[in-house]
PDB file of N, CA and C in Angstrom:
ATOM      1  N   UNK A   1     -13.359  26.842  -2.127  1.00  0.00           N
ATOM      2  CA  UNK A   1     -11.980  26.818  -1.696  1.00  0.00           C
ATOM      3  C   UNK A   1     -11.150  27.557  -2.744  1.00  0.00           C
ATOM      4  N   UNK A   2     -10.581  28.202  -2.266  1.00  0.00           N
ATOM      5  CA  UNK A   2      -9.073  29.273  -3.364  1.00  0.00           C
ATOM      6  C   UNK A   2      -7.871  28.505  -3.356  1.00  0.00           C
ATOM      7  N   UNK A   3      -7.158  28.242  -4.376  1.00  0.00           N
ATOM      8  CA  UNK A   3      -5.678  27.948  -4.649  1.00  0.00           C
ATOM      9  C   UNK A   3      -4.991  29.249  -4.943  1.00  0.00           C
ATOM     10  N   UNK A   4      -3.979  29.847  -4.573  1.00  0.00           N
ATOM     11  CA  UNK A   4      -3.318  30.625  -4.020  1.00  0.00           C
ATOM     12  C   UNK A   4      -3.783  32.051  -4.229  1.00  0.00           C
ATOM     13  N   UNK A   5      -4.815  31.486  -3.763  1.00  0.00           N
ATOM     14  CA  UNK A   5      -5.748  33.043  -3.542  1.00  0.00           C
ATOM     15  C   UNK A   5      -6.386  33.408  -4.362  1.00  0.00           C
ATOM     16  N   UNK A   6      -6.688  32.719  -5.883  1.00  0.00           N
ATOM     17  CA  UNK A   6      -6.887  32.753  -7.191  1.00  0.00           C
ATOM     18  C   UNK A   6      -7.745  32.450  -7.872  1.00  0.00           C
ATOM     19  N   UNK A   7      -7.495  31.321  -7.545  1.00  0.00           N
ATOM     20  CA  UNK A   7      -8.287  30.214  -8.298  1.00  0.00           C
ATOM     21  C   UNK A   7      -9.316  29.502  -6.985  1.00  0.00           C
ATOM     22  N   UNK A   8     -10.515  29.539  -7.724  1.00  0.00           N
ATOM     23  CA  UNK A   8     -11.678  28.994  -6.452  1.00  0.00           C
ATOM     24  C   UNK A   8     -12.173  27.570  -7.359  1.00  0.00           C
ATOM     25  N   UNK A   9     -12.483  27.123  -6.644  1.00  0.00           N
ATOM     26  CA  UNK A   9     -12.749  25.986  -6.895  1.00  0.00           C
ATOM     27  C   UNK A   9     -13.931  25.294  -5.996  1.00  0.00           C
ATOM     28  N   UNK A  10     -15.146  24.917  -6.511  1.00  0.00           N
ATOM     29  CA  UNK A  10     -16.509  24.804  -5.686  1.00  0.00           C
ATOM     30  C   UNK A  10     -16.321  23.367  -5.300  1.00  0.00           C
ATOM     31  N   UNK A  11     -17.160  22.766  -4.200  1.00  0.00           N
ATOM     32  CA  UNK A  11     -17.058  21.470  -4.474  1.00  0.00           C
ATOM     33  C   UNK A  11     -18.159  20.728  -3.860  1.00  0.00           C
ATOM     34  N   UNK A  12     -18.649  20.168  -4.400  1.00  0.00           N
ATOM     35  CA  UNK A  12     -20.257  19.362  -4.150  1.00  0.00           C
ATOM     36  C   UNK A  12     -20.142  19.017  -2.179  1.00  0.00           C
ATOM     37  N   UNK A  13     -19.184  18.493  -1.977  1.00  0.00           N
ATOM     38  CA  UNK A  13     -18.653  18.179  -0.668  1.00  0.00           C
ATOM     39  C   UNK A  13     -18.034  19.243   0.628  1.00  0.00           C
ATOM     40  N   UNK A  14     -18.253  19.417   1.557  1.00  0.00           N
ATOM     41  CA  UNK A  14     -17.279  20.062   2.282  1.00  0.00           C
ATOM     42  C   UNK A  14     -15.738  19.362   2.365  1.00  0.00           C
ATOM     43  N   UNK A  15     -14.869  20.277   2.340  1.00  0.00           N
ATOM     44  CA  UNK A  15     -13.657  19.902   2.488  1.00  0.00           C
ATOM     45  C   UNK A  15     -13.234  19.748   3.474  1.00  0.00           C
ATOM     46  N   UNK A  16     -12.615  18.347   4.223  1.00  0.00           N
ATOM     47  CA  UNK A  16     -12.130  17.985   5.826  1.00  0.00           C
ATOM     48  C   UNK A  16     -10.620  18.694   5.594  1.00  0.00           C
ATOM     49  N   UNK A  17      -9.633  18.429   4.992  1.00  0.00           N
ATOM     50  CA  UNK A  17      -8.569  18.879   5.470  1.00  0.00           C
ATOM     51  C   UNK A  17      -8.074  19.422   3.461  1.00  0.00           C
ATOM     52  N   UNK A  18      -7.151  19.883   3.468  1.00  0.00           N
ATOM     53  CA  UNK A  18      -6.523  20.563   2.226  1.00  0.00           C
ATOM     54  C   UNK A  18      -5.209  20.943   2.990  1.00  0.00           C
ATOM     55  N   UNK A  19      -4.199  20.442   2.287  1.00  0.00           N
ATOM     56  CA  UNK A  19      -2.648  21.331   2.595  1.00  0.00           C
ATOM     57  C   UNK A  19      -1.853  21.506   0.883  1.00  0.00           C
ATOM     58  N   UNK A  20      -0.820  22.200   1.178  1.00  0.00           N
ATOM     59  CA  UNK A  20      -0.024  22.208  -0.396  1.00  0.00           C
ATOM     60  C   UNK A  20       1.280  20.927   0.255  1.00  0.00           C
ATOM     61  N   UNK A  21       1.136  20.948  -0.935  1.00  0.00           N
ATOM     62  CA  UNK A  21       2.471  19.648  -0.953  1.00  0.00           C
ATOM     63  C   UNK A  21       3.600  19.869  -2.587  1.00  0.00           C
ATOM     64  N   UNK A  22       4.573  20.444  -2.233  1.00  0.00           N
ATOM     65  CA  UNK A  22       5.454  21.125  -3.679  1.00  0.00           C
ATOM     66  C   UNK A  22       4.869  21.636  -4.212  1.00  0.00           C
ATOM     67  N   UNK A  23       4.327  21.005  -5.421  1.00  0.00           N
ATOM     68  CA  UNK A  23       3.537  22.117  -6.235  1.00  0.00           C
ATOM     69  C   UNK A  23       1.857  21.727  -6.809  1.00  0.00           C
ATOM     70  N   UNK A  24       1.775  20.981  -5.918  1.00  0.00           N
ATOM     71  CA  UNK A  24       0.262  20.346  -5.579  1.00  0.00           C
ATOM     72  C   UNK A  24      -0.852  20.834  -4.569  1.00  0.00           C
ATOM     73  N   UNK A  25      -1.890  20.995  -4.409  1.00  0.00           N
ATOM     74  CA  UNK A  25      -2.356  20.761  -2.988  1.00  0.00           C
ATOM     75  C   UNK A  25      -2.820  19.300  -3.080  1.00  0.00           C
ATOM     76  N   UNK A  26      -3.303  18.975  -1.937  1.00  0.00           N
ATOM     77  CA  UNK A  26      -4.042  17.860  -1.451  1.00  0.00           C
ATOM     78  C   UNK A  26      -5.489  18.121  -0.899  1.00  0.00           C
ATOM     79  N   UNK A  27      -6.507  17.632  -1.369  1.00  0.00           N
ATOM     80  CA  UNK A  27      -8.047  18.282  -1.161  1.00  0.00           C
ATOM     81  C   UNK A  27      -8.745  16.352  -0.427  1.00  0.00           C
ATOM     82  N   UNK A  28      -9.084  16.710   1.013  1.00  0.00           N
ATOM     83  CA  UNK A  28      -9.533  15.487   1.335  1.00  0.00           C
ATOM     84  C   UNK A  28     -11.304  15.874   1.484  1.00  0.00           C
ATOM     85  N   UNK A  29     -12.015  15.783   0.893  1.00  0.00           N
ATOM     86  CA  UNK A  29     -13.100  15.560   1.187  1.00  0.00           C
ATOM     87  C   UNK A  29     -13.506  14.905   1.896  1.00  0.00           C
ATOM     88  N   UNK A  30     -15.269  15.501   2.816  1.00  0.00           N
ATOM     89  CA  UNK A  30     -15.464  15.094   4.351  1.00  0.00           C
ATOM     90  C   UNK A  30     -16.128  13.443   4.123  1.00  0.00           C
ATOM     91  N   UNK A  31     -16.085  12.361   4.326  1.00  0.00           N
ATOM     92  CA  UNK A  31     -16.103  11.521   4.379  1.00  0.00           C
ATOM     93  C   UNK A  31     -18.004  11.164   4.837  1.00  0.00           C
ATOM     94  N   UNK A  32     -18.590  12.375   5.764  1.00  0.00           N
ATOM     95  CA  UNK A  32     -19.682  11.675   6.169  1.00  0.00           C
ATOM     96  C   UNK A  32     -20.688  12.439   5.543  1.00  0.00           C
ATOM     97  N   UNK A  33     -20.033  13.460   4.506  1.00  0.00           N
ATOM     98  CA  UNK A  33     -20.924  14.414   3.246  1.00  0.00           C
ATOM     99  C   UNK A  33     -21.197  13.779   2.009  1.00  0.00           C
ATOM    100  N   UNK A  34     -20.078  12.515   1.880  1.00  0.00           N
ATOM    101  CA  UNK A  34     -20.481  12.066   0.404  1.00  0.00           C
ATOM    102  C   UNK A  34     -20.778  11.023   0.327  1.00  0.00           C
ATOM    103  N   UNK A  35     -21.409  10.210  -0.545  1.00  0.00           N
ATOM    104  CA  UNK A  35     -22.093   9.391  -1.228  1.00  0.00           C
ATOM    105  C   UNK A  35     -21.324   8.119  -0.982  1.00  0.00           C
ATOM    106  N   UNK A  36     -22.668   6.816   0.231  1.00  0.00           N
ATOM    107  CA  UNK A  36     -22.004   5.867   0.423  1.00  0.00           C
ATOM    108  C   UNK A  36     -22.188   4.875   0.257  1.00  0.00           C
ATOM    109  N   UNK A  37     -22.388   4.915  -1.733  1.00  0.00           N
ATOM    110  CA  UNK A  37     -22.712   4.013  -2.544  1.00  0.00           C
ATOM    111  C   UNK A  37     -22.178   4.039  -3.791  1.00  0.00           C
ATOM    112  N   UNK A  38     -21.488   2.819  -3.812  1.00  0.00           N
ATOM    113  CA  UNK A  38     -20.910   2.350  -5.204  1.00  0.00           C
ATOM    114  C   UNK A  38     -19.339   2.785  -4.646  1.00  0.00           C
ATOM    115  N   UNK A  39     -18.134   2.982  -5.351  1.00  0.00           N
ATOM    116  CA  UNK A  39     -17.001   3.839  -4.986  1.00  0.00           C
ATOM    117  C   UNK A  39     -17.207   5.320  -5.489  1.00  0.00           C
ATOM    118  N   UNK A  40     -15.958   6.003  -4.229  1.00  0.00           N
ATOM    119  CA  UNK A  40     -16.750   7.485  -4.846  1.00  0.00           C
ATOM    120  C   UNK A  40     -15.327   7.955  -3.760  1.00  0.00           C
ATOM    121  N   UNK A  41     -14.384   8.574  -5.018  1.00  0.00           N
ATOM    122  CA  UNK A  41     -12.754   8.976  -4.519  1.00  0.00           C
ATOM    123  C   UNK A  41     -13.528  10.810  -3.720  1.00  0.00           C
ATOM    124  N   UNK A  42     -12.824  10.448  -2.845  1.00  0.00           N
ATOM    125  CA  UNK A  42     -13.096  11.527  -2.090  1.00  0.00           C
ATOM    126  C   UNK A  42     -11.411  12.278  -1.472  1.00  0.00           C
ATOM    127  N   UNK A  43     -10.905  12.150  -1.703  1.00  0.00           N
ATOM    128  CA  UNK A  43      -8.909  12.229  -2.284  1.00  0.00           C
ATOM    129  C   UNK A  43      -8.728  12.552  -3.248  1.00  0.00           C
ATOM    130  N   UNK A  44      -8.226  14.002  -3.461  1.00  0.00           N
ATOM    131  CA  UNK A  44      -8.030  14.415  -5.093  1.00  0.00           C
ATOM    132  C   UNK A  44      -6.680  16.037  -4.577  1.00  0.00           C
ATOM    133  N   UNK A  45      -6.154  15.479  -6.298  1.00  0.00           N
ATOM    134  CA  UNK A  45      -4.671  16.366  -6.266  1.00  0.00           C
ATOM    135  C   UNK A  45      -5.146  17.304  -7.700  1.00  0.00           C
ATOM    136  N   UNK A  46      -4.830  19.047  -6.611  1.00  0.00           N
ATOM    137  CA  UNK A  46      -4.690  19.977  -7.788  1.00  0.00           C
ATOM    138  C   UNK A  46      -3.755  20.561  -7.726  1.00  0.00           C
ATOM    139  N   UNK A  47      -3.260  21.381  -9.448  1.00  0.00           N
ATOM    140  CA  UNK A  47      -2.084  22.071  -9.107  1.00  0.00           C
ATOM    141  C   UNK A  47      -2.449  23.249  -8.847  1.00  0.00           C
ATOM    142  N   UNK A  48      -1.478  24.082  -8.776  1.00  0.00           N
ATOM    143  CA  UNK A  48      -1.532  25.109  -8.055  1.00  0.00           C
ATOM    144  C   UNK A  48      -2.379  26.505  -8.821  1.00  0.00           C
ATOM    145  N   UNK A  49      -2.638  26.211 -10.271  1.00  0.00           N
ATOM    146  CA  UNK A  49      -3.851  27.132 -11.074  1.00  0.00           C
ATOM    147  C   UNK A  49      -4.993  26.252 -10.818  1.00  0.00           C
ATOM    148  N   UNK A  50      -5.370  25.558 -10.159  1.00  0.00           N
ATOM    149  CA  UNK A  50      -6.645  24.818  -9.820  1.00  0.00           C
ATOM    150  C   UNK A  50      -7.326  23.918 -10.371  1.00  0.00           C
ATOM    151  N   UNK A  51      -6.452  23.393 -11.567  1.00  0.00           N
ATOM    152  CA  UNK A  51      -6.515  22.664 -12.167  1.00  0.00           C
ATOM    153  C   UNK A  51      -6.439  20.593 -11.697  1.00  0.00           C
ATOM    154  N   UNK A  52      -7.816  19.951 -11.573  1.00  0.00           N
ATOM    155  CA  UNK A  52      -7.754  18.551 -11.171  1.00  0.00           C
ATOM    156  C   UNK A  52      -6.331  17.820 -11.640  1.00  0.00           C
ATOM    157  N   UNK A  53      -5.579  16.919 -11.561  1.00  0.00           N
ATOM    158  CA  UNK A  53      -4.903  16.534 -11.519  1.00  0.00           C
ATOM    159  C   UNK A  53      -5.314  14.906 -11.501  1.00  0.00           C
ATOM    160  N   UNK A  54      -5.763  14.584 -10.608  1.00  0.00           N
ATOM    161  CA  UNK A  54      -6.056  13.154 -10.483  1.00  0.00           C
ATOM    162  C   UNK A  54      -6.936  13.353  -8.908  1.00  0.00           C
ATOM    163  N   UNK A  55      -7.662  11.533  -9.436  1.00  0.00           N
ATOM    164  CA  UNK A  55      -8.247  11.486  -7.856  1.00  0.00           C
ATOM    165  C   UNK A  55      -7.700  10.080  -7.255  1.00  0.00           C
ATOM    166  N   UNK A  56      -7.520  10.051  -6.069  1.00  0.00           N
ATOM    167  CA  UNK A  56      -6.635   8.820  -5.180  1.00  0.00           C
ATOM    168  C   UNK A  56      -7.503   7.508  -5.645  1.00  0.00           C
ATOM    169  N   UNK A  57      -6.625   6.045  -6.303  1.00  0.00           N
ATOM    170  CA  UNK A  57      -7.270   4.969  -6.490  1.00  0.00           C
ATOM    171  C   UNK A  57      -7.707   4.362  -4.995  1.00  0.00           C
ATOM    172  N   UNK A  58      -8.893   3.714  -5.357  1.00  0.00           N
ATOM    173  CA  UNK A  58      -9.300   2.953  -3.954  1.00  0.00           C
ATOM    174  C   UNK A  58      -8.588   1.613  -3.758  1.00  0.00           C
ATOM    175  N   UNK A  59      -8.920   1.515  -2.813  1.00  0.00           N
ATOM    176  CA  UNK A  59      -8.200  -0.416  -2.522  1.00  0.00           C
ATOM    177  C   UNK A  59      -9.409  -1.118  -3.093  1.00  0.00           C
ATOM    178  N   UNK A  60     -10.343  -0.854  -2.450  1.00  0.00           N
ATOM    179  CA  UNK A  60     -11.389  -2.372  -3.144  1.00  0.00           C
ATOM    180  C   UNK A  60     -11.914  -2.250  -4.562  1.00  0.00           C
ATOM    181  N   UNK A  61     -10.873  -1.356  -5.040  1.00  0.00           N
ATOM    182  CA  UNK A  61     -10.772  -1.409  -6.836  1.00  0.00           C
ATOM    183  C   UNK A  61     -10.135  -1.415  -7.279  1.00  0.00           C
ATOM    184  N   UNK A  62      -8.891  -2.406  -6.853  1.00  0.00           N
ATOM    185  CA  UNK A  62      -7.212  -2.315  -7.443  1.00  0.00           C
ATOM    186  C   UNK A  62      -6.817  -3.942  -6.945  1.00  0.00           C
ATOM    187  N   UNK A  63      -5.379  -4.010  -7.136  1.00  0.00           N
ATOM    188  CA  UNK A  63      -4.989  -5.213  -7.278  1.00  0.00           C
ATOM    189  C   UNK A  63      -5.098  -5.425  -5.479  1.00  0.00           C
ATOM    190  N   UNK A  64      -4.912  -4.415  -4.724  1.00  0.00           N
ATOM    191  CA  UNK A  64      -4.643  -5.064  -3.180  1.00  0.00           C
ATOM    192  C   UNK A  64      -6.064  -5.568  -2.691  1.00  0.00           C
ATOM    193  N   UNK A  65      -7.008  -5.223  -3.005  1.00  0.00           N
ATOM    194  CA  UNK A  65      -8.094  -6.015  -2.701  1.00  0.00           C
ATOM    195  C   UNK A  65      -8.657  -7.199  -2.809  1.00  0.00           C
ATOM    196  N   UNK A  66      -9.199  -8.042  -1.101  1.00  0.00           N
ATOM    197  CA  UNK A  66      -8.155  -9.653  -0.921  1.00  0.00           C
ATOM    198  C   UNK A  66      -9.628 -10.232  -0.798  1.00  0.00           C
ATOM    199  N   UNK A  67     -10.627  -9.559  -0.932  1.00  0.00           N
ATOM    200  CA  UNK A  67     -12.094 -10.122  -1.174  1.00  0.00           C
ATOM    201  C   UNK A  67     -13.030  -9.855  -2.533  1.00  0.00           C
ATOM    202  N   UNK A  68     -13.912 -10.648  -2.426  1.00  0.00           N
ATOM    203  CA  UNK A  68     -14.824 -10.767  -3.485  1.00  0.00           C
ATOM    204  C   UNK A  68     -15.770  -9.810  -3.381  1.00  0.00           C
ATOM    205  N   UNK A  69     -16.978  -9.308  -3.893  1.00  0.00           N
ATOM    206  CA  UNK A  69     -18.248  -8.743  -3.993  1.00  0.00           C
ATOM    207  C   UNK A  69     -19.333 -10.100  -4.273  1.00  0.00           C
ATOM    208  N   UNK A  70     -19.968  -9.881  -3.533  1.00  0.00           N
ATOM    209  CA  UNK A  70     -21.468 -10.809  -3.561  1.00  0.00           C
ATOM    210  C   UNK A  70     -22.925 -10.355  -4.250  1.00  0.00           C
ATOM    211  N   UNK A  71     -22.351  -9.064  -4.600  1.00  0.00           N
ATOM    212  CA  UNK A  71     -23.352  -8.445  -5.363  1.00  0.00           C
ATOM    213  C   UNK A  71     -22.823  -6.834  -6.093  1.00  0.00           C
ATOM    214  N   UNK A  72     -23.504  -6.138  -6.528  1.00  0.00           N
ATOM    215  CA  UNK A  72     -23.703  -5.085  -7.230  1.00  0.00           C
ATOM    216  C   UNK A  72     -22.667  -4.382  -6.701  1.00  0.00           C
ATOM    217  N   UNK A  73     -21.935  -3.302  -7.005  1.00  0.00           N
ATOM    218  CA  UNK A  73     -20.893  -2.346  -6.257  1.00  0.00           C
ATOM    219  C   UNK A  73     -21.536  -1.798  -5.369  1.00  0.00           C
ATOM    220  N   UNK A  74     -22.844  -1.263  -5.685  1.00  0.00           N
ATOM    221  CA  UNK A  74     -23.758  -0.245  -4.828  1.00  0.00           C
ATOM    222  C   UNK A  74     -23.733  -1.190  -3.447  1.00  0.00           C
ATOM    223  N   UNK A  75     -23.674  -2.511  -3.730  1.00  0.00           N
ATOM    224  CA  UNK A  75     -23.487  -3.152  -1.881  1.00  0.00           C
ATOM    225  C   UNK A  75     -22.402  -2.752  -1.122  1.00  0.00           C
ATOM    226  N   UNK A  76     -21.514  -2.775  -1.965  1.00  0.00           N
ATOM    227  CA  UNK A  76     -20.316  -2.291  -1.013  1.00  0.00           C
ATOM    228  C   UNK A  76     -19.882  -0.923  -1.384  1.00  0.00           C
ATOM    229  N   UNK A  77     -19.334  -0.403  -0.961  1.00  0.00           N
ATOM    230  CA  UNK A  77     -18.899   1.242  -1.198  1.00  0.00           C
ATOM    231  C   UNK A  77     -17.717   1.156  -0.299  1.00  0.00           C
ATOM    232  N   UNK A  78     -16.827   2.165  -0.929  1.00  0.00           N
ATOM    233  CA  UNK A  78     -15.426   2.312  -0.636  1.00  0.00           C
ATOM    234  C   UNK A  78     -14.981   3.828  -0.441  1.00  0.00           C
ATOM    235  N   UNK A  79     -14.829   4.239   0.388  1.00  0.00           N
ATOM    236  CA  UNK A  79     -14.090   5.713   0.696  1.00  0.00           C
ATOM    237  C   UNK A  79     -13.004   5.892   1.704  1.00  0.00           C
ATOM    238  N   UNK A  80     -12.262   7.000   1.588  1.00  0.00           N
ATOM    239  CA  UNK A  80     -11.086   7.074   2.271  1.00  0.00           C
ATOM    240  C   UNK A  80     -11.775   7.666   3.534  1.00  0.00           C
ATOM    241  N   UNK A  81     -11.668   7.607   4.353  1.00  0.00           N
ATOM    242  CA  UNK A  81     -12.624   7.961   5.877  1.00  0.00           C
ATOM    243  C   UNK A  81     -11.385   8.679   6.566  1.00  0.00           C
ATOM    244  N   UNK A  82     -10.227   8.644   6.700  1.00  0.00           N
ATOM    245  CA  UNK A  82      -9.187   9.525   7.506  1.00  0.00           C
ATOM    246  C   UNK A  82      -7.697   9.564   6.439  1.00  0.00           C
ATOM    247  N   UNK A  83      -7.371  11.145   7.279  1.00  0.00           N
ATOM    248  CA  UNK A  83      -5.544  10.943   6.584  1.00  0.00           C
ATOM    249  C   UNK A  83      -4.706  10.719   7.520  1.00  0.00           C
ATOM    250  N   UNK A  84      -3.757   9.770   7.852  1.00  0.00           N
ATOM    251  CA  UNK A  84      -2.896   8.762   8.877  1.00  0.00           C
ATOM    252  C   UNK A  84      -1.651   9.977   8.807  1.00  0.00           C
ATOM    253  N   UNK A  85      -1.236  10.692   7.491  1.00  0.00           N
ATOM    254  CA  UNK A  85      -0.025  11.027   7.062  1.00  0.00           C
ATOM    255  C   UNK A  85      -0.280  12.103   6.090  1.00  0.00           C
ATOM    256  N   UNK A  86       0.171  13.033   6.150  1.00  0.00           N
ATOM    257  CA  UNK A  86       0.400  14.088   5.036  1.00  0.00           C
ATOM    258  C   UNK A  86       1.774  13.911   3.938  1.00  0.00           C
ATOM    259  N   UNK A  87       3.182  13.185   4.433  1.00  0.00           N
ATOM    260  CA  UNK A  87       4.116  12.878   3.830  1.00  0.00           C
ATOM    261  C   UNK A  87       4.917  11.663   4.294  1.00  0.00           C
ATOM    262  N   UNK A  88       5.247  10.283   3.528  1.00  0.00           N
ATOM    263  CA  UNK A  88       4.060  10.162   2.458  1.00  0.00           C
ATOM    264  C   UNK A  88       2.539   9.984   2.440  1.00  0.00           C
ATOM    265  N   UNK A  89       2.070  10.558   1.783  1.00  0.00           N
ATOM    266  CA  UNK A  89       0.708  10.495   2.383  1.00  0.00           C
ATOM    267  C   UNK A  89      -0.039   9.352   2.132  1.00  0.00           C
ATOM    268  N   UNK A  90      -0.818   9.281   3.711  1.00  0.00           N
ATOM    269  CA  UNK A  90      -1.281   7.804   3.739  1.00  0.00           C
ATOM    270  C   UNK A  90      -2.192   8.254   4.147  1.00  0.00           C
ATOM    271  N   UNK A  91      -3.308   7.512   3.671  1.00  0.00           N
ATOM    272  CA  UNK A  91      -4.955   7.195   3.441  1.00  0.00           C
ATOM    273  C   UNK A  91      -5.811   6.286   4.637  1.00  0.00           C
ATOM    274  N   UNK A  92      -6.751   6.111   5.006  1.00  0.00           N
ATOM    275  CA  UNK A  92      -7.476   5.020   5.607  1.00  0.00           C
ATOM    276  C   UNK A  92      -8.810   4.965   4.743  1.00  0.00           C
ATOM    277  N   UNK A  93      -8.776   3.851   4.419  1.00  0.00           N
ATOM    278  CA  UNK A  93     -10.178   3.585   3.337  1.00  0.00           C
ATOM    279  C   UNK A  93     -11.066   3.027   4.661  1.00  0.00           C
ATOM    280  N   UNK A  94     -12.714   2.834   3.959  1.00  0.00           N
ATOM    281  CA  UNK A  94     -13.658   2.572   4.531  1.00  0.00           C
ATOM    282  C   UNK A  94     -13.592   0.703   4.340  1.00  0.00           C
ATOM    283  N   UNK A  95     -12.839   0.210   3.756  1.00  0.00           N
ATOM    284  CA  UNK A  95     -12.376  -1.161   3.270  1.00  0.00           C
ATOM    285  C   UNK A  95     -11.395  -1.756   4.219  1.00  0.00           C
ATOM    286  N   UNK A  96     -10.762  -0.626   5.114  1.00  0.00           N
ATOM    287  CA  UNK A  96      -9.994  -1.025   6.164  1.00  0.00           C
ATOM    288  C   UNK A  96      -8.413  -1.659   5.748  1.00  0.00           C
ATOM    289  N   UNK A  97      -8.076  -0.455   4.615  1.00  0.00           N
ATOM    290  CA  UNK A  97      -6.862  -0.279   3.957  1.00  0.00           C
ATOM    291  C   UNK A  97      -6.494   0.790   4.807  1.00  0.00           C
ATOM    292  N   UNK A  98      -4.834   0.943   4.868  1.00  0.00           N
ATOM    293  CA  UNK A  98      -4.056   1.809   5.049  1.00  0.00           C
ATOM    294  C   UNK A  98      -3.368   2.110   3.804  1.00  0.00           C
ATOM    295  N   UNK A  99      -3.884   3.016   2.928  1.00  0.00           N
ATOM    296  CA  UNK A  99      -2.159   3.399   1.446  1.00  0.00           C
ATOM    297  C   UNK A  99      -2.242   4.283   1.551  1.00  0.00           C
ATOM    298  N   UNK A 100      -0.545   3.910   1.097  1.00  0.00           N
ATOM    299  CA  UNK A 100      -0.295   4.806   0.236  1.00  0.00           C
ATOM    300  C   UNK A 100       0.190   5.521  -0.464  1.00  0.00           C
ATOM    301  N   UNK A 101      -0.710   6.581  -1.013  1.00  0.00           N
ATOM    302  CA  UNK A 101      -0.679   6.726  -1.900  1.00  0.00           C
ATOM    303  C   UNK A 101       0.410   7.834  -3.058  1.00  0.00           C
ATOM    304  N   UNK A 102       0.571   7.470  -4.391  1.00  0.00           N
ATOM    305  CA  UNK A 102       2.317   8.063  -5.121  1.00  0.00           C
ATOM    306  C   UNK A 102       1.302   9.938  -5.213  1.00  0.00           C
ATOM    307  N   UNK A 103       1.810  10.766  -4.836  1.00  0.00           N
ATOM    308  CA  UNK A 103       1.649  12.163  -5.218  1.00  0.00           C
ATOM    309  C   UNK A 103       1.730  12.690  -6.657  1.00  0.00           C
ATOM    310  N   UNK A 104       2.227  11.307  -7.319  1.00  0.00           N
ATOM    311  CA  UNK A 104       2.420  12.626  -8.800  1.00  0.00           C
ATOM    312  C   UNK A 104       1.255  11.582  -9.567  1.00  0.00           C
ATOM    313  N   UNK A 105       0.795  10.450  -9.201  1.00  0.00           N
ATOM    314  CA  UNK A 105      -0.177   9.669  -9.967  1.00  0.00           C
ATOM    315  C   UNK A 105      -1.559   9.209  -9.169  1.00  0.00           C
ATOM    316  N   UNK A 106      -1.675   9.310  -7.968  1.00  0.00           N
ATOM    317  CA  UNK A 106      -2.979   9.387  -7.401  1.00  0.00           C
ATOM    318  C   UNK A 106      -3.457   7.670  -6.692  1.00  0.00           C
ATOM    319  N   UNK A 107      -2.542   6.567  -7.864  1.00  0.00           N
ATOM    320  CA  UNK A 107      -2.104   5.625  -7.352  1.00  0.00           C
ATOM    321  C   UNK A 107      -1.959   4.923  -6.170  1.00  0.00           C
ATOM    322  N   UNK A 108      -1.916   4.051  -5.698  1.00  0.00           N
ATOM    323  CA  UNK A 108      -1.625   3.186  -4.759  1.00  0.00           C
ATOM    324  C   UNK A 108      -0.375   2.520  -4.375  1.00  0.00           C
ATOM    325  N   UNK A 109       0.715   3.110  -3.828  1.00  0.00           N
ATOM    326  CA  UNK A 109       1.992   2.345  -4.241  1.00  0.00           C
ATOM    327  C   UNK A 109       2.327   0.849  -3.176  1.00  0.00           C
ATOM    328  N   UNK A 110       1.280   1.457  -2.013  1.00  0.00           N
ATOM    329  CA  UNK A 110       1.304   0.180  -0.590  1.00  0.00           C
ATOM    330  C   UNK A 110       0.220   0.494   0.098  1.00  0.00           C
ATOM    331  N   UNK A 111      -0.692  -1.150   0.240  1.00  0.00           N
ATOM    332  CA  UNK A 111      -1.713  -1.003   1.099  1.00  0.00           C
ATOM    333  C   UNK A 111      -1.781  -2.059   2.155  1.00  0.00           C
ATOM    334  N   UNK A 112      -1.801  -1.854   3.073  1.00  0.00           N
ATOM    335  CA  UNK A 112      -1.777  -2.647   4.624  1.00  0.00           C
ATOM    336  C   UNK A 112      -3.232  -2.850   4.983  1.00  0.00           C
ATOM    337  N   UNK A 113      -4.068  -4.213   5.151  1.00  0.00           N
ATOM    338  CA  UNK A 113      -5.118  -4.093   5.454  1.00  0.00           C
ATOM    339  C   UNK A 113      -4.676  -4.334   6.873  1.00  0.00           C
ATOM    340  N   UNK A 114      -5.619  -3.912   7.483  1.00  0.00           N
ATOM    341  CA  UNK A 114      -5.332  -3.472   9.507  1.00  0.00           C
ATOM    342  C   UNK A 114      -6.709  -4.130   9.877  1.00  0.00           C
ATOM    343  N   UNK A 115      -7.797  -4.518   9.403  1.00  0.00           N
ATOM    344  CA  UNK A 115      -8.977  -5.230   9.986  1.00  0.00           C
ATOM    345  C   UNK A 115      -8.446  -6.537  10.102  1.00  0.00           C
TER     346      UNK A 115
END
């Protein structure tokens, strides 16, 4: 993938969607390409020389998460599976969160569980 025509940037994953947002893009990685074990941010902000920035916090690794683990992380796994919203942009985790999430910190500012 190129940031403004420039800067390429490889990525272990195919990329589902990418837009710019001010002076960011937004890079969503494909959800059924990556790894669905342990957590594994598949939501990540670069600036515009292609430079990482941050990657989106998960719910079932932050304060909004309203259950326990019964075992190892590798039992459960957590990924963002769809984007609801490009502005503000909102997330759907595999945890059956809706956030979301702050653009300049990668953060979680509101998560709605919907299961």
């Amino acid at each position: 993938m190129a940031i403004n025509s420039e800067h390429v940037i490889d990525f272990k994953y195919p990329v589902k969607d990418a837009f710019e947002t001010g002076k960011t893009v937004v890079v969503f990685l494909d959800p059924d390409s990556c790894p669905m074990t342990g957590l594994y941010s598949n939501l990540w902000v670069f600036d515009l020389r292609g430079r990482k920035l941050w990657e989106a916090e998960l719910p079932s690794n932050s304060r909004f998460d309203i259950w326990k683990r019964k075992g190892p992380v590798s039992e459960k796994s957590d990924i963002y599976w769809g984007l609801q919203q490009k502005e503000p942009l909102i997330a759907s985790s595999f945890s059956s969160y809706d956030c979301e999430i702050d653009l300049a910190t990668g953060e979680i500012i509101k998560a709605d569980f919907y299961k």
